[in-house]
C-alpha atoms as a PDB file:
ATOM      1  CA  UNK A   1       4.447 237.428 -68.915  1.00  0.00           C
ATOM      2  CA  UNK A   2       1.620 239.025 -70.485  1.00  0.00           C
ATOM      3  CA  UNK A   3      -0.825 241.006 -69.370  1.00  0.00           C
ATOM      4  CA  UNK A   4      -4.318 241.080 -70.848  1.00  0.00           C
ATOM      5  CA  UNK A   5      -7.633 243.166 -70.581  1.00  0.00           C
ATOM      6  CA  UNK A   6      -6.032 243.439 -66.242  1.00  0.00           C
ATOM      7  CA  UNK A   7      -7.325 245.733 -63.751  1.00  0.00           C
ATOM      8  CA  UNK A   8      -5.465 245.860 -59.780  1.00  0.00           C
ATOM      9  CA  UNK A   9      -2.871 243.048 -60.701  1.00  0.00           C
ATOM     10  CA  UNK A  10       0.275 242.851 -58.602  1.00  0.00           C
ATOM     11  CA  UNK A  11       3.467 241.420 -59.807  1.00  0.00           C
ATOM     12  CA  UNK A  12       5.902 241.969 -57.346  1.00  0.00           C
ATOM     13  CA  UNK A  13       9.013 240.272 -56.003  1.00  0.00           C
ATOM     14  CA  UNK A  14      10.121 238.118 -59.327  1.00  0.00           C
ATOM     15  CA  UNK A  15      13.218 237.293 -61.519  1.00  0.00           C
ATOM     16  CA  UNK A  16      12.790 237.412 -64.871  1.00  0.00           C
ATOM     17  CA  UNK A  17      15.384 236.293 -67.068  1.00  0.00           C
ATOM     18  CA  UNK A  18      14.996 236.591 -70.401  1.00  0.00           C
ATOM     19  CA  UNK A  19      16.431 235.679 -74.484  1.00  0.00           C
ATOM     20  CA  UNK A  20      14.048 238.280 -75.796  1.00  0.00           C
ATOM     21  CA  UNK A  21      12.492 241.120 -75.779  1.00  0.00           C
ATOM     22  CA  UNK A  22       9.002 241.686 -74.041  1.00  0.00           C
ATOM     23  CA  UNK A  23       9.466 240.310 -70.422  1.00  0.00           C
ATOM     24  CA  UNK A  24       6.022 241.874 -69.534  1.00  0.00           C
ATOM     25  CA  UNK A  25       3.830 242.882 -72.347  1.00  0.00           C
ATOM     26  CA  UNK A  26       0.404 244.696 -72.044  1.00  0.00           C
ATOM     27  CA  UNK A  27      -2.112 243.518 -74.311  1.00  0.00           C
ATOM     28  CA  UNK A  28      -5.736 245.534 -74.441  1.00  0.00           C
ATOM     29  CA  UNK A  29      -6.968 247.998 -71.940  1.00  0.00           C
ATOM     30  CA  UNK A  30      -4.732 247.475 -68.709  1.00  0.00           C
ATOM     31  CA  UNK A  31      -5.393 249.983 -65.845  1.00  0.00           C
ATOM     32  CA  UNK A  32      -3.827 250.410 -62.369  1.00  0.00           C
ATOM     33  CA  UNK A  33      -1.232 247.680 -62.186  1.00  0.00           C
ATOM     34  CA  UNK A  34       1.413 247.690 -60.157  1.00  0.00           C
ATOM     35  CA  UNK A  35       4.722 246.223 -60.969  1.00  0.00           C
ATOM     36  CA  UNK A  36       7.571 246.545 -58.221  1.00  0.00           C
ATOM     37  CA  UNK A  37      10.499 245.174 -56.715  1.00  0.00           C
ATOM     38  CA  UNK A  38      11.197 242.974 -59.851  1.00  0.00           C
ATOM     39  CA  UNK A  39      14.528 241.649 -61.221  1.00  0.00           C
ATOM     40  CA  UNK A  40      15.034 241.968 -65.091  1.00  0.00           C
ATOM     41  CA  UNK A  41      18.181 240.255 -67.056  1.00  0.00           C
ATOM     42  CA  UNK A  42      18.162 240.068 -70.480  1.00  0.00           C
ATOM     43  CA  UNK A  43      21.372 237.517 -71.746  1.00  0.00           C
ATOM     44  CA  UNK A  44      21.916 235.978 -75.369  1.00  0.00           C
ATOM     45  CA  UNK A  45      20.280 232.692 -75.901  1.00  0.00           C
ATOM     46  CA  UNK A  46      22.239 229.961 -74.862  1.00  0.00           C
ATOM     47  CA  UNK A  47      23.302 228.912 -78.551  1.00  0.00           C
ATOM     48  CA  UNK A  48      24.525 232.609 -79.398  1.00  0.00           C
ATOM     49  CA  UNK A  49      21.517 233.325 -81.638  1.00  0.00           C
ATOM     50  CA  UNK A  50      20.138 236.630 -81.743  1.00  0.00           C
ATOM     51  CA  UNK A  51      16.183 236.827 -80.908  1.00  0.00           C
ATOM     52  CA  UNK A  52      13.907 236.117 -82.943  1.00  0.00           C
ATOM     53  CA  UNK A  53      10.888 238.323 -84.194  1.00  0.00           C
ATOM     54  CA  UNK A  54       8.104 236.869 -82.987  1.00  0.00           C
ATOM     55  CA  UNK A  55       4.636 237.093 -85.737  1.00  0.00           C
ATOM     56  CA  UNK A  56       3.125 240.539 -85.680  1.00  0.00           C
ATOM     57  CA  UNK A  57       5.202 241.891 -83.364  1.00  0.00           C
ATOM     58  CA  UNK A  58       8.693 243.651 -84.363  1.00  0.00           C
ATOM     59  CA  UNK A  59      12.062 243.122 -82.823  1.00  0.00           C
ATOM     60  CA  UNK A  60      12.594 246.068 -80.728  1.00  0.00           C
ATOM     61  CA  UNK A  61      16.078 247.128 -80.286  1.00  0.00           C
ATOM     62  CA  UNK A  62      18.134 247.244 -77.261  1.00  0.00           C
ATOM     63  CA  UNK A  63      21.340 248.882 -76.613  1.00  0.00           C
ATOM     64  CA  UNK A  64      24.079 245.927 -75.723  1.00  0.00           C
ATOM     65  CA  UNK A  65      24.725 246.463 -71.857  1.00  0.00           C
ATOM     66  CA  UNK A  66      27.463 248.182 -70.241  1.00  0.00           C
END
């Protein structure tokens, strides 16, 4: 989900599941959003791969969960 040039936006209430990183990314000037009561699960990709690095934007590194 991205979030772009937002102002008062609500996301509340999901599940995101997730191959990479960046489930919710801010893009521009974003002020006074709220994000609660979400789910977040990051797993490998279904073929084992690791993620891939999108253009412009570096892999950010997670620590592998517990």
């Amino acid at each position: 989900m991205r979030l772009k040039d937002t102002n008062r936006s609500a996301i509340v209430s999901n599940k995101f599941k997730n191959y990479f990183p960046g489930m919710i990314d801010t893009e521009g000037p974003n002020k006074e959003n709220l994000i609660s009561n979400n789910h977040f699960r990051r797993e490998l990709s279904p073929g084992g791969n690791p993620p891939v690095e999108r253009p412009g934007r570096p892999l950010r590194r997670h620590p592998p969960p517990r």
